[in-house]
C-alpha atoms as a PDB file:
ATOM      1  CA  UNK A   1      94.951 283.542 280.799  1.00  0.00           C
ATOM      2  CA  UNK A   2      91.216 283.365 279.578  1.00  0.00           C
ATOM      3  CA  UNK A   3      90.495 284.032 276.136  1.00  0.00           C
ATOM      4  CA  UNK A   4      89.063 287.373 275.880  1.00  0.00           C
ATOM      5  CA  UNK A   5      90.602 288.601 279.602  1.00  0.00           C
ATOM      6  CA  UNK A   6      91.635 292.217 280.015  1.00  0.00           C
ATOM      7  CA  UNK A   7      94.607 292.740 281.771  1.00  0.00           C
ATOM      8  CA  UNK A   8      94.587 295.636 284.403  1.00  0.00           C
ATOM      9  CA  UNK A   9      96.756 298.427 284.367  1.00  0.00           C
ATOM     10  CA  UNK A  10      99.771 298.489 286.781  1.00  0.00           C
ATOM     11  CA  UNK A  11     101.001 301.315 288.651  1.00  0.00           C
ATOM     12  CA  UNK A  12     104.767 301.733 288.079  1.00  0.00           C
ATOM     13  CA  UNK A  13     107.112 303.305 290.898  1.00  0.00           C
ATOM     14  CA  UNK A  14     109.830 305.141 290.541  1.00  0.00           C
ATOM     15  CA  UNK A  15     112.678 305.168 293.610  1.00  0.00           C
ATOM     16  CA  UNK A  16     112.902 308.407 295.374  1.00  0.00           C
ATOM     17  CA  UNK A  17     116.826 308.388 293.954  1.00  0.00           C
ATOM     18  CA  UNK A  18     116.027 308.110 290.628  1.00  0.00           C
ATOM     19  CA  UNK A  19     112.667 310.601 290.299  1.00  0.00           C
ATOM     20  CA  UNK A  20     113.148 314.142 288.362  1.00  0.00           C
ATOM     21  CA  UNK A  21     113.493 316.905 290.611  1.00  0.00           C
ATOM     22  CA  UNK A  22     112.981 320.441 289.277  1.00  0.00           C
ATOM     23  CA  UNK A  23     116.566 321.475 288.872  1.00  0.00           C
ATOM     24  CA  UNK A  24     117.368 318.365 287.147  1.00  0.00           C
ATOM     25  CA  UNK A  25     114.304 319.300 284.671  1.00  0.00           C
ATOM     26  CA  UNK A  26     116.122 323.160 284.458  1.00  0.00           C
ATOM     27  CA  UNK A  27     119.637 322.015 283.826  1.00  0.00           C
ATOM     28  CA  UNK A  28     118.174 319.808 281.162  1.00  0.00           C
ATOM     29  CA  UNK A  29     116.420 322.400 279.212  1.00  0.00           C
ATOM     30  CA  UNK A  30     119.342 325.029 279.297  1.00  0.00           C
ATOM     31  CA  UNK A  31     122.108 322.366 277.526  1.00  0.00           C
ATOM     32  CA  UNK A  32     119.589 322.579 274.294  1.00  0.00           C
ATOM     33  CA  UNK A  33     118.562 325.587 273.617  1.00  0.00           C
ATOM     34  CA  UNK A  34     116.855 326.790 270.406  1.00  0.00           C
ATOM     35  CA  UNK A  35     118.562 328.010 267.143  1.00  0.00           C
ATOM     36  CA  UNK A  36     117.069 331.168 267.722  1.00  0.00           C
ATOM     37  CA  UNK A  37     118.284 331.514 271.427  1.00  0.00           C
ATOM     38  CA  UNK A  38     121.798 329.890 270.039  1.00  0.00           C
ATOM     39  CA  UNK A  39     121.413 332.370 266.882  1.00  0.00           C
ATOM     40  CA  UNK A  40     121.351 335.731 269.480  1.00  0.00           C
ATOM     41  CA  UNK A  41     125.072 334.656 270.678  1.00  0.00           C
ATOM     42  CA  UNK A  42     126.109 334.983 266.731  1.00  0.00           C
ATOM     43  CA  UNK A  43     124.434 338.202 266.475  1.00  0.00           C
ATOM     44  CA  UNK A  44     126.257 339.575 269.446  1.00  0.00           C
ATOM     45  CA  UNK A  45     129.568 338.297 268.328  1.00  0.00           C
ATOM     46  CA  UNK A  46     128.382 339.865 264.984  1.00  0.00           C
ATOM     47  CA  UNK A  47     128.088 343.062 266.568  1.00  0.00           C
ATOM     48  CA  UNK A  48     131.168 343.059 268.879  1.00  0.00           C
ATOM     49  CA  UNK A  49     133.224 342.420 265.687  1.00  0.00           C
ATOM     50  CA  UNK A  50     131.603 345.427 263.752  1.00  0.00           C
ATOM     51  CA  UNK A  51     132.447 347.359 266.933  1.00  0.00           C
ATOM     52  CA  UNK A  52     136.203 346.365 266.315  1.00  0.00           C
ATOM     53  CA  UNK A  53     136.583 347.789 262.548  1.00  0.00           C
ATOM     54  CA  UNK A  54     138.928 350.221 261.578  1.00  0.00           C
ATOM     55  CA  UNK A  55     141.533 348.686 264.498  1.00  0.00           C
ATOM     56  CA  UNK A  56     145.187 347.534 263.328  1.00  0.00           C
ATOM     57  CA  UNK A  57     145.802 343.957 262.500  1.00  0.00           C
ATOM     58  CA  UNK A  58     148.715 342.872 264.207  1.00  0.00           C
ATOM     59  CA  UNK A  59     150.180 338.961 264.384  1.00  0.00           C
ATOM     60  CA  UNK A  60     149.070 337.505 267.327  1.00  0.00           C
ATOM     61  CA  UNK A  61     147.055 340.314 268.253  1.00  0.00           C
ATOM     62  CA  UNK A  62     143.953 338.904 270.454  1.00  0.00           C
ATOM     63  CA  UNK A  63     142.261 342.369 271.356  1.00  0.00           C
ATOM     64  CA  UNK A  64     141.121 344.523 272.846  1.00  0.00           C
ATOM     65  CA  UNK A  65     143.879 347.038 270.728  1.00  0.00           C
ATOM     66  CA  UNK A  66     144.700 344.795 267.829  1.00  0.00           C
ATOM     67  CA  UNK A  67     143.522 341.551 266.186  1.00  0.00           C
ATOM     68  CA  UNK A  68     144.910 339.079 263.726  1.00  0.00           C
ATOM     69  CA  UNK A  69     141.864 336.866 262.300  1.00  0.00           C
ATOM     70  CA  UNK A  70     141.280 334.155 264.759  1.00  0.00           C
ATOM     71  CA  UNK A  71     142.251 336.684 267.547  1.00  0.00           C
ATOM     72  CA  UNK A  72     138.895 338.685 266.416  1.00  0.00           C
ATOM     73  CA  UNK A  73     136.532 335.802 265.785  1.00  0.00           C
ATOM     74  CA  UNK A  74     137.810 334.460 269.827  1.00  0.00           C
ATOM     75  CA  UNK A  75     137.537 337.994 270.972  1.00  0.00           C
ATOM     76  CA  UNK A  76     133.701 338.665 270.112  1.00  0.00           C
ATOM     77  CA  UNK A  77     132.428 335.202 270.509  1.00  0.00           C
ATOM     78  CA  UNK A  78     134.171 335.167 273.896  1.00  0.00           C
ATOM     79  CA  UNK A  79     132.307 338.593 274.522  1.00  0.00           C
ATOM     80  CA  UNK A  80     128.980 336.670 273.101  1.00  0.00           C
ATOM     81  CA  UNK A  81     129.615 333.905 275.843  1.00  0.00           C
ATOM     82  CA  UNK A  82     131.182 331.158 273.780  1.00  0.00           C
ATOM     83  CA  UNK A  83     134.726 330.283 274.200  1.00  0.00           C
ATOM     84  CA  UNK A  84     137.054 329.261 271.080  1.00  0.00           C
ATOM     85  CA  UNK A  85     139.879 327.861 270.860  1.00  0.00           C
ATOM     86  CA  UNK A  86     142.736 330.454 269.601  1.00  0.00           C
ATOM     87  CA  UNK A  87     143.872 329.984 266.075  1.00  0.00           C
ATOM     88  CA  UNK A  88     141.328 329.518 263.030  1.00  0.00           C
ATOM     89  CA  UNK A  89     142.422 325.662 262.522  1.00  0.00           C
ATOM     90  CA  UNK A  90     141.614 324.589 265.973  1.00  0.00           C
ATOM     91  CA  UNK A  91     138.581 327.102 265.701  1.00  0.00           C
ATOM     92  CA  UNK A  92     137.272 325.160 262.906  1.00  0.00           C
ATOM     93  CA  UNK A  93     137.721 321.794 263.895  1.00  0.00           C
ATOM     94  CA  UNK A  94     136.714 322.694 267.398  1.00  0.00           C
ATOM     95  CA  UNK A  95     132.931 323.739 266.202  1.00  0.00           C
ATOM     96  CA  UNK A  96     130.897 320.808 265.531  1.00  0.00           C
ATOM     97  CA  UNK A  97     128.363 322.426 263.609  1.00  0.00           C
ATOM     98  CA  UNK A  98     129.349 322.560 260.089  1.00  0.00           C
ATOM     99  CA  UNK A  99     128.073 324.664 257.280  1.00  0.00           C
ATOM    100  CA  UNK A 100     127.997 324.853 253.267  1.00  0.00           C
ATOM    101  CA  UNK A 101     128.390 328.355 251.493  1.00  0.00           C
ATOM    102  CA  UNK A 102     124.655 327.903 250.146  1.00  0.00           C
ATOM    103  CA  UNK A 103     123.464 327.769 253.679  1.00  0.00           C
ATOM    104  CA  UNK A 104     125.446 331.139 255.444  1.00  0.00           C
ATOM    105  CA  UNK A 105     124.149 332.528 257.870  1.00  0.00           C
ATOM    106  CA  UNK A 106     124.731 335.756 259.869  1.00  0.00           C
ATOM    107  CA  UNK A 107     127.381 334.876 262.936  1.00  0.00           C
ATOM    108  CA  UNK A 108     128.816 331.846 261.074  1.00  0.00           C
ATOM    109  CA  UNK A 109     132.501 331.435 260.878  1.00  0.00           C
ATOM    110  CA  UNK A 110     134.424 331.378 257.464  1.00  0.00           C
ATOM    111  CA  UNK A 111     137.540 329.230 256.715  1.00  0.00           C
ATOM    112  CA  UNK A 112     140.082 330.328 253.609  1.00  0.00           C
ATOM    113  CA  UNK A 113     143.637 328.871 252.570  1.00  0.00           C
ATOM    114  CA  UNK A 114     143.538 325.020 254.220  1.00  0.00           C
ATOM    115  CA  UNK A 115     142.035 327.201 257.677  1.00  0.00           C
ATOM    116  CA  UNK A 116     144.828 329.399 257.726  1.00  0.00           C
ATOM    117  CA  UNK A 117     142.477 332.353 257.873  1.00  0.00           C
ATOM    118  CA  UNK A 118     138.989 333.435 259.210  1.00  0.00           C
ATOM    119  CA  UNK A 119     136.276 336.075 259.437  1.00  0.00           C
ATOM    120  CA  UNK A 120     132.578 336.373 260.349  1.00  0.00           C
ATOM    121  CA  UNK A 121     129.841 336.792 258.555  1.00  0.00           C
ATOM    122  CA  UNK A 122     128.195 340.237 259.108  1.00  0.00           C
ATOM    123  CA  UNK A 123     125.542 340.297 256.379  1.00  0.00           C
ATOM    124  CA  UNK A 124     123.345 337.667 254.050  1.00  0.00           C
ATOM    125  CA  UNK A 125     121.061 339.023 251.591  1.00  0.00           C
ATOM    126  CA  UNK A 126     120.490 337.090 248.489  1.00  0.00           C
ATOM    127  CA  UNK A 127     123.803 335.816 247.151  1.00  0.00           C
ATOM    128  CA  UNK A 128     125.365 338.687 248.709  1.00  0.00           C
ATOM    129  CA  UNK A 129     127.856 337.906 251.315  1.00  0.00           C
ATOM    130  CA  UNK A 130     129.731 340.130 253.698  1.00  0.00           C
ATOM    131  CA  UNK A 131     132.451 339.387 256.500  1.00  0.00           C
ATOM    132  CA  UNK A 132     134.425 341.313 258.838  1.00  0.00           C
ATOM    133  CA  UNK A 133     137.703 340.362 259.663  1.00  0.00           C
ATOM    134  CA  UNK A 134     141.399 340.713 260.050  1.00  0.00           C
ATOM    135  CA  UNK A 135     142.826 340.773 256.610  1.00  0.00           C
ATOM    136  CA  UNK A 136     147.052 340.754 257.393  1.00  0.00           C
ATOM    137  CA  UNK A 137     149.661 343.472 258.195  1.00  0.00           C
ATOM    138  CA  UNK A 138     149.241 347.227 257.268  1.00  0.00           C
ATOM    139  CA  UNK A 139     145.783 346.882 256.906  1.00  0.00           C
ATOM    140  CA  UNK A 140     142.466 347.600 259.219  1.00  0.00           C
ATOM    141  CA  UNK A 141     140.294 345.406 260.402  1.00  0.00           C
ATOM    142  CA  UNK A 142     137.110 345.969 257.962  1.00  0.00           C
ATOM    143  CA  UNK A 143     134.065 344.178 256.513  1.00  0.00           C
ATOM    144  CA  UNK A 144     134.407 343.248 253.127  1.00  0.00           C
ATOM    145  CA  UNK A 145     132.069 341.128 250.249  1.00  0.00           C
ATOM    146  CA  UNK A 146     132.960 337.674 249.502  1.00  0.00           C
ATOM    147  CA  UNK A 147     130.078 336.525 246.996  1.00  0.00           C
ATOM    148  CA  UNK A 148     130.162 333.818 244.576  1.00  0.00           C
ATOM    149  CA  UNK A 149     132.945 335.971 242.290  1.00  0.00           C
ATOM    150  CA  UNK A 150     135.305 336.985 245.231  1.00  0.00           C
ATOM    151  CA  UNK A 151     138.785 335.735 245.867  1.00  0.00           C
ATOM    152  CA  UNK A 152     137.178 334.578 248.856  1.00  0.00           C
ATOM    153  CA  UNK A 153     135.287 332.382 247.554  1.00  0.00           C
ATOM    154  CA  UNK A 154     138.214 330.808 245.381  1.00  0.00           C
ATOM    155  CA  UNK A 155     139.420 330.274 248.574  1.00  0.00           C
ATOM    156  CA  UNK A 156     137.073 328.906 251.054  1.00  0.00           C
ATOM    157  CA  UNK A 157     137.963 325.599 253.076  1.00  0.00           C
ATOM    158  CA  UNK A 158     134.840 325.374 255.179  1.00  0.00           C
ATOM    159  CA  UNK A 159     132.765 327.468 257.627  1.00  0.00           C
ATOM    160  CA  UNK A 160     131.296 326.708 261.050  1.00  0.00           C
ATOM    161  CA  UNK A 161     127.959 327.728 263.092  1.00  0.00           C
ATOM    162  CA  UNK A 162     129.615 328.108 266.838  1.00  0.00           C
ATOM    163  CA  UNK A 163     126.267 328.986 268.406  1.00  0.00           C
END
């Protein structure tokens, strides 16, 4: 080639096979939504859960009548569209999406005692921390504070964002 030659440009085709059709393009653009479409599912779950309070805890108990802990997290996520596993371990190592106590957020799933318990966040403001959950036998399913000073937080193994 010439010194100082300018190479034209070249038309590139694609095989009909292999082109983008629309509903490829849609199917696409559903599997990643955005955290604030993903962050609607955790408010719903949120509010399912809240709906639940003041029902009996019972071992095993997966709804609609009675909960244990990772019987209510599965029940209103499940509700929310999102399908979990059925106890809190498998829950937590099920959900990809990992989160540190610093960065809570409304929806997220807590872990206590090596995953042998869970609840859901319900409220973030400040340092101030709320979850509902399933606490153990005799008592009610309620939302309770689990700040920086809780027994809670003495106890937390992990949390997880499942939206």
């Amino acid at each position: 080639m010439a010194a100082g030659a300018v190479l034209a440009p070249v038309a590139l085709t694609v095989p009909a096979a292999h082109a983008a059709t629309p509903q490829s393009t849609v199917t696409a653009q559903k599997k990643h939504k955005s955290w604030s479409q993903r962050h609607k599912a955790g408010l719903k779950a949120v509010d399912i859960a809240r709906k639940q309070i003041g029902k009996w805890y019972r071992y095993g108990g997966a709804g609609p009548r009675t909960f244990d802990c990772s019987g209510l997290v599965q029940y209103s996520y499940r509700k929310a569209g999102i399908r979990l596993p059925r106890t809190a371990g498998q829950q937590h190592r099920h959900i990809k999406r990992h989160v540190r106590w610093q960065n809570l957020a409304v929806g997220d799933l807590v872990y206590f005692n090596y995953n042998n318990h869970t609840g859901i966040i319900s409220k973030v403001k400040g340092h101030k921390i709320w979850m509902i959950h399933a606490s153990h036998t005799g008592t009610q399913i309620k939302q309770v504070r689990i700040d920086n000073n809780s027994y809670y937080r003495s106890e937390f193994y992990g949390a997880a964002r499942p939206y």
